[in-house]
Protein backbone atom coordinates (compact mmCIF):
# COMPACT_ATOMS: atom_id res chain seq x y z
CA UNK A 1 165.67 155.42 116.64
CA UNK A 2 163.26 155.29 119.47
CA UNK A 3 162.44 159.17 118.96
CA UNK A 4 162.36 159.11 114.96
CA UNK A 5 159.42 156.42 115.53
CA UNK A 6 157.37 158.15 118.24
CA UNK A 7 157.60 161.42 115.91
CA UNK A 8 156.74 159.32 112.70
CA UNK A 9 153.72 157.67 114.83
CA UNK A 10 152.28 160.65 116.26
CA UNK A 11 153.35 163.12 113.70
CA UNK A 12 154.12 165.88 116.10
CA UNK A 13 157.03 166.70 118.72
CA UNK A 14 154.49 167.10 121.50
CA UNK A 15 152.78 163.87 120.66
CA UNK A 16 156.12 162.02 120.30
CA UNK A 17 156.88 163.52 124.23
CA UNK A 18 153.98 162.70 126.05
CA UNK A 19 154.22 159.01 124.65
CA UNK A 20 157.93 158.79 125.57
CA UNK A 21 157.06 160.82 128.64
CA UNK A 22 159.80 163.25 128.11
CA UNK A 23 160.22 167.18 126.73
CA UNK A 24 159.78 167.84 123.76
CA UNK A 25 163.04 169.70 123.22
CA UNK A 26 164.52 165.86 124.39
CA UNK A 27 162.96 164.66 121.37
CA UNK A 28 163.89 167.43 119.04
CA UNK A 29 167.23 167.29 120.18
CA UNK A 30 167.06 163.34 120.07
CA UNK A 31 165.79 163.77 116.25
CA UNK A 32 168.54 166.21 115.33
CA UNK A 33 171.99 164.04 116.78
CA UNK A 34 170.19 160.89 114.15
CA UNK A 35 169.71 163.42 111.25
CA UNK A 36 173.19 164.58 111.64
CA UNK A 37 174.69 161.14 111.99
CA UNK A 38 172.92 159.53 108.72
CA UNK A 39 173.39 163.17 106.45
CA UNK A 40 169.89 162.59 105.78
CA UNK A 41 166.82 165.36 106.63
CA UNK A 42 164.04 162.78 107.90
CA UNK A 43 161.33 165.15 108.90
CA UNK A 44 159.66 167.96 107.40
CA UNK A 45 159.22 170.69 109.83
CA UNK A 46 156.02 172.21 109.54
CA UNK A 47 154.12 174.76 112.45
CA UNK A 48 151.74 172.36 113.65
CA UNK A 49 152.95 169.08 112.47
CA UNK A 50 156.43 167.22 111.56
CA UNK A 51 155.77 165.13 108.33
CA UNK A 52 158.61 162.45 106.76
CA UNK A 53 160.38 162.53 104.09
CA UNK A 54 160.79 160.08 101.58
CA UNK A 55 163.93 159.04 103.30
CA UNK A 56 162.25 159.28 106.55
CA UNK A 57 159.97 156.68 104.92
CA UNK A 58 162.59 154.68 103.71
CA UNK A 59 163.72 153.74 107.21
CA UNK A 60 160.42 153.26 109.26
CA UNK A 61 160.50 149.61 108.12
CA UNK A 62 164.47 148.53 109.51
CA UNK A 63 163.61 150.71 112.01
CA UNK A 64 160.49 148.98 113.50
CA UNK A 65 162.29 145.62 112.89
CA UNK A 66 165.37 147.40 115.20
CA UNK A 67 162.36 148.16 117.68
CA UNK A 68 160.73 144.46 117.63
CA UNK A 69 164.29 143.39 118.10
CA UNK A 70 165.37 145.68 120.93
CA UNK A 71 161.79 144.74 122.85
CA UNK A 72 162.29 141.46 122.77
CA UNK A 73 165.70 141.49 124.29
CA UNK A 74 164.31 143.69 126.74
CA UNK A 75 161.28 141.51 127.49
CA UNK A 76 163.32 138.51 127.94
CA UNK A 77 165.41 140.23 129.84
CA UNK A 78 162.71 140.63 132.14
CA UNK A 79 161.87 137.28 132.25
CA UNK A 80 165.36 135.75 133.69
CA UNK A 81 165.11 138.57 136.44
CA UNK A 82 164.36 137.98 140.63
CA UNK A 83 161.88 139.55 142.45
CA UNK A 84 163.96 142.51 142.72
CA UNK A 85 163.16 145.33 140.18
CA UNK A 86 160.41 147.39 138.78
CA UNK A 87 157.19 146.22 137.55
CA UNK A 88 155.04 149.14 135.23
CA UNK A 89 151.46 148.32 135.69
CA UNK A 90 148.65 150.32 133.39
CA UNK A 91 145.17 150.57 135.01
CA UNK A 92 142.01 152.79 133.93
CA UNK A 93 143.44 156.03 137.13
CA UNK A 94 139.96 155.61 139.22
CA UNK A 95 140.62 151.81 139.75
CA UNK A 96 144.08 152.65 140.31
CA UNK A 97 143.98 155.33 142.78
CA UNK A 98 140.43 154.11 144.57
CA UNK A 99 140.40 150.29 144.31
CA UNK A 100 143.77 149.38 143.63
CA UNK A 101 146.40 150.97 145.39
CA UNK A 102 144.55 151.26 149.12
CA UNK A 103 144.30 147.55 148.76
CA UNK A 104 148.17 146.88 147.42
CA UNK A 105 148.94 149.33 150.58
CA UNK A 106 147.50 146.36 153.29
CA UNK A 107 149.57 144.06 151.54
CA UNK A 108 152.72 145.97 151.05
CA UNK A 109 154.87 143.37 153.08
CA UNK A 110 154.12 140.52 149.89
CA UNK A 111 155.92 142.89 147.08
CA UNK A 112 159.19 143.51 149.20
CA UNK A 113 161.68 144.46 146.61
CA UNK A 114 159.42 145.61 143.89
CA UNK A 115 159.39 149.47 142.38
CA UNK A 116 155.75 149.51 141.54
CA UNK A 117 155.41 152.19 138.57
CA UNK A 118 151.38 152.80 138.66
CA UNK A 119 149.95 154.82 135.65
CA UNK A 120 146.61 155.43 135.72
CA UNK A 121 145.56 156.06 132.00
CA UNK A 122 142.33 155.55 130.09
CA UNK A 123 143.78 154.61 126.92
CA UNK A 124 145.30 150.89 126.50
CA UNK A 125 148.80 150.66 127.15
CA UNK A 126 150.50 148.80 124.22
CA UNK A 127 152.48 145.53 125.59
CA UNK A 128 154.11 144.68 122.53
CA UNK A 129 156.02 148.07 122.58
CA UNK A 130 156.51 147.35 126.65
CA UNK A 131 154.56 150.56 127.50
CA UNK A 132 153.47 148.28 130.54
CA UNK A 133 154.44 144.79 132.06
CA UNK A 134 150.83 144.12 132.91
CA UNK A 135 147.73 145.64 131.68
CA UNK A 136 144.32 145.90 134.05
CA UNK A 137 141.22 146.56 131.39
CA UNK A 138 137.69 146.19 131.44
CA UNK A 139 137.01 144.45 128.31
CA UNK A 140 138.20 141.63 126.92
CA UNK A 141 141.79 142.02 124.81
CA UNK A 142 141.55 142.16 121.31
CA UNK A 143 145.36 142.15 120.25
CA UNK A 144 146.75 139.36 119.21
CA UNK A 145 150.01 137.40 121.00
CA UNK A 146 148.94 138.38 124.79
CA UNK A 147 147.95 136.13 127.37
CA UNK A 148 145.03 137.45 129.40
CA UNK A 149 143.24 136.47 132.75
CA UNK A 150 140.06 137.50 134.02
CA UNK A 151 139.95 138.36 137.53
CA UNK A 152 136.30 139.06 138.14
CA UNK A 153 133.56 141.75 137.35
CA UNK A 154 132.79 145.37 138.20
CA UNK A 155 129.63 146.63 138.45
CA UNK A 156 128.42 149.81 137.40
CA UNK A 157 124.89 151.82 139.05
CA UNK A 158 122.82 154.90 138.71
CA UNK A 159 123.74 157.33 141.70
CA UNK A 160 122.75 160.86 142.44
CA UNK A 161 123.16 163.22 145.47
CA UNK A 162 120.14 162.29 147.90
CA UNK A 163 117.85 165.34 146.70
CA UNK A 164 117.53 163.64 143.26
CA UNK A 165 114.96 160.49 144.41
CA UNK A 166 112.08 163.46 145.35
CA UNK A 167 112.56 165.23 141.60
CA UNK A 168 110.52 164.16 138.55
CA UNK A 169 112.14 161.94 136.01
CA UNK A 170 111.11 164.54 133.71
CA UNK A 171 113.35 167.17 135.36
CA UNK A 172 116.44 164.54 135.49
CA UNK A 173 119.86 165.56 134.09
CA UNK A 174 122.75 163.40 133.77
CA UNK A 175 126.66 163.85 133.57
CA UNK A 176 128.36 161.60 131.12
CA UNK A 177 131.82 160.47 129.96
CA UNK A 178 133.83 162.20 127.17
CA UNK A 179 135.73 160.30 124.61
CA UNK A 180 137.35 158.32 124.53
CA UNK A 181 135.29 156.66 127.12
CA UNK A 182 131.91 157.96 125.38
CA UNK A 183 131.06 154.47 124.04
CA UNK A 184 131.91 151.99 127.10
CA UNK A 185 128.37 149.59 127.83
CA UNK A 186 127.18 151.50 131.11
CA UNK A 187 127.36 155.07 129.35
CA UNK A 188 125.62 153.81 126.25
CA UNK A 189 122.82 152.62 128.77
CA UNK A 190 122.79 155.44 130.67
CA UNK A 191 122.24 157.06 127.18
CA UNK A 192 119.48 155.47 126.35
CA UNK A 193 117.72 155.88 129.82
CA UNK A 194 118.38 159.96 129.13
CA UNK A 195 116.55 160.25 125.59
CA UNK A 196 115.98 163.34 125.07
CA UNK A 197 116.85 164.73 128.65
CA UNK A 198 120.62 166.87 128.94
CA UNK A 199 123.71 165.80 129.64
CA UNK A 200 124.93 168.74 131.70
CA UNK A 201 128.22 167.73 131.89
CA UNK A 202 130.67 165.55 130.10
CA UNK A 203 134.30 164.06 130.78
CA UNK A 204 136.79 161.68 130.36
CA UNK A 205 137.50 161.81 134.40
CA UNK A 206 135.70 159.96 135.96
CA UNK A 207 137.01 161.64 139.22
CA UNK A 208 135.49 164.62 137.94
CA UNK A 209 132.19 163.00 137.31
CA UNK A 210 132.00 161.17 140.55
CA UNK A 211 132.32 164.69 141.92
CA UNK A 212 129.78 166.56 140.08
CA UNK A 213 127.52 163.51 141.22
CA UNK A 214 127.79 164.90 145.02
CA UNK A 215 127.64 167.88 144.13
CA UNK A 216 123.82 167.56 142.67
CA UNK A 217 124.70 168.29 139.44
CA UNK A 218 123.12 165.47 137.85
CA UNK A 219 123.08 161.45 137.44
CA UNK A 220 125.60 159.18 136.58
CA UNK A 221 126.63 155.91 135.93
CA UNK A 222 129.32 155.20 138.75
CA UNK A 223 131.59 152.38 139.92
CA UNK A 224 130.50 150.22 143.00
CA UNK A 225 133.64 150.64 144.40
CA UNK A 226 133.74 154.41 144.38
CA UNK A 227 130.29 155.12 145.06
CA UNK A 228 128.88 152.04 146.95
CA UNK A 229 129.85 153.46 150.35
CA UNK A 230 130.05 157.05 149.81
CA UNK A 231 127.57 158.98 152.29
CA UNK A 232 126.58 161.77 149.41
CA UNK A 233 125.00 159.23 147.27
CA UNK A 234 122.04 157.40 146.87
CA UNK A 235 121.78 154.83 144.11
CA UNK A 236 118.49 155.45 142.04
CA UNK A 237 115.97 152.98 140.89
CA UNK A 238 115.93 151.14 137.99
CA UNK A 239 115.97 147.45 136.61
CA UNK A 240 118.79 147.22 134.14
CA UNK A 241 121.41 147.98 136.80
CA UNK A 242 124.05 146.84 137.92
CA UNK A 243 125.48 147.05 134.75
CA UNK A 244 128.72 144.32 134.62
CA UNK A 245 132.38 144.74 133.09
CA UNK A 246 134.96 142.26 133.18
CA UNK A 247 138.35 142.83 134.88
CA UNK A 248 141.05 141.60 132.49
CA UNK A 249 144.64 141.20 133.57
CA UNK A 250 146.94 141.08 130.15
CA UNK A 251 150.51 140.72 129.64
CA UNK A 252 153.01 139.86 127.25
CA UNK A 253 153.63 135.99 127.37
CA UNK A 254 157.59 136.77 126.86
CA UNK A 255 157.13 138.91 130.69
CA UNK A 256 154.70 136.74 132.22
CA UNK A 257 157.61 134.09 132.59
CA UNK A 258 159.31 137.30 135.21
CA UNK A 259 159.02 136.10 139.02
CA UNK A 260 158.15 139.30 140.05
CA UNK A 261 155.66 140.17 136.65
CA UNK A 262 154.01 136.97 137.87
CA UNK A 263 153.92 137.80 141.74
CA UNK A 264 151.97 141.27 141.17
CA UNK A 265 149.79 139.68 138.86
CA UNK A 266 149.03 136.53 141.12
CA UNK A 267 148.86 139.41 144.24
CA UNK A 268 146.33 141.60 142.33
CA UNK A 269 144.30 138.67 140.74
CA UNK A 270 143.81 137.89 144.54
CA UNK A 271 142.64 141.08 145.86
CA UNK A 272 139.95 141.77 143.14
CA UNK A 273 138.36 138.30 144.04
CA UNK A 274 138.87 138.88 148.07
CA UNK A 275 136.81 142.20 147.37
CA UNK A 276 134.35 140.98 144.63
CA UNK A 277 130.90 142.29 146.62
CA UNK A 278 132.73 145.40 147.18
CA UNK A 279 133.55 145.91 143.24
CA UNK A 280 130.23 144.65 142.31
């Protein structure tokens, strides 16, 4: 029933795999056993999309009331656990992989026990269908039923490779973010600042921007903690900078009851305000 949803949701086999994080023959497969148990064709095949049929329609309500179900057992589940087991954290991958794990890594000996699952993902991880036990954003959570913390602030600045200062402003070009990161605060301002002046480059990585930033390709709006101390950047002038976004911690009140759910958020609620002039 798990597979019928993710196909119905994303309408396509691939789509349905990279949300359940398996092959797509899985799901097809998956999709096929539940047609043949029921007798009933749920899905019309079609070369670039799989569509329902009115049947299929028929049993996305019982089945998302099956899901709600099933989730909730498995969140409470959660909750009566030790400290023994694995906690899935979802985290925007620079923070993750730059911020988040070096500074997990010096405190390795307070999560004994714990399978840390780290994705790194720019979209936001659902917690009502347990795509995550905890949830680090930079914005304030909009669903309803979560419970959120903020842990502190990240700044944002204007950096370039150290040739840039000496150029014109006239001559400036910038490197932005791609969707679905095109409309966060600090690349709307650093739209504004370009006008009319190009965006030579353009991506939803910020890894990949952060690069083409030492490499001289242009400016760009970069994280504190990833460009702060690194020798091939200069921060530019300007007066509207830094540019501040809240660090949100957000779980699902049913897991936040979990000893070790509430240990790795406690532990990483701590290191973001040990390291707050670093991240600003």
């Amino acid at each position: 029933m798990r597979f019928f949803l993710a196909v119905a949701r994303d309408g396509s086999l691939s789509g349905a795999a990279r949300t359940l994080r398996v092959e797509h023959s899985t799901v097809a497969r998956r999709v096929a056993a539940l047609e043949a148990s029921l007798g009933v064709r749920l899905f019309d095949r079609l070369p670039r999309s799989w569509t329902l049929t009115s049947e299929g329609e028929a049993l996305i309500a019982p089945a998302e009331r099956l899901e709600h179900e099933a989730l909730a057992f498995s969140r409470a589940a959660t909750s009566a656990t030790s400290l023994q087991g694995t906690v899935r954290i979802s985290a925007p991958p620079a923070f993750a992989s730059h911020f988040l794990v070096p500074q997990l890594a010096s405190r390795i000996d307070r999560w004994k026990g714990i399978d840390l699952d780290l994705v790194g993902e720019v979209r936001t991880a659902n917690l009502h269908r347990g795509e995550a036990d905890l949830s680090l954003r930079f914005m304030r959570p909009g669903e309803p039923g979560l419970a959120a913390r903020k842990l502190g602030e990240l700044g944002f600045r204007l950096y370039a490779a150290p040739t840039w200062p000496e150029r014109a402003h006239a001559d400036w070009r910038f490197l932005g973010y791609g969707d679905p990161l095109s409309d966060v605060p600090h690349q709307q301002l650093l739209a504004r600042m370009a006008g009319e002046r190009p965006f030579v480059l353009r991506s939803n990585d910020l890894a990949a921007v952060h690069q083409a930033c030492r490499a001289g390709m242009g400016l760009a709006m970069l994280p504190s903690f990833l460009a702060g101390n690194d020798a091939g950047l200069v921060e530019m002038p300007g007066a509207d900078w830094p540019l501040l976004r809240e660090i949100w911690c957000v779980v699902h009140p049913d897991v936040r009851r979990s000893p070790r759910v509430r240990l790795m958020a406690d532990l990483i609620a701590e290191l973001v305000q040990e390291n707050s002039a670093v991240l600003v």
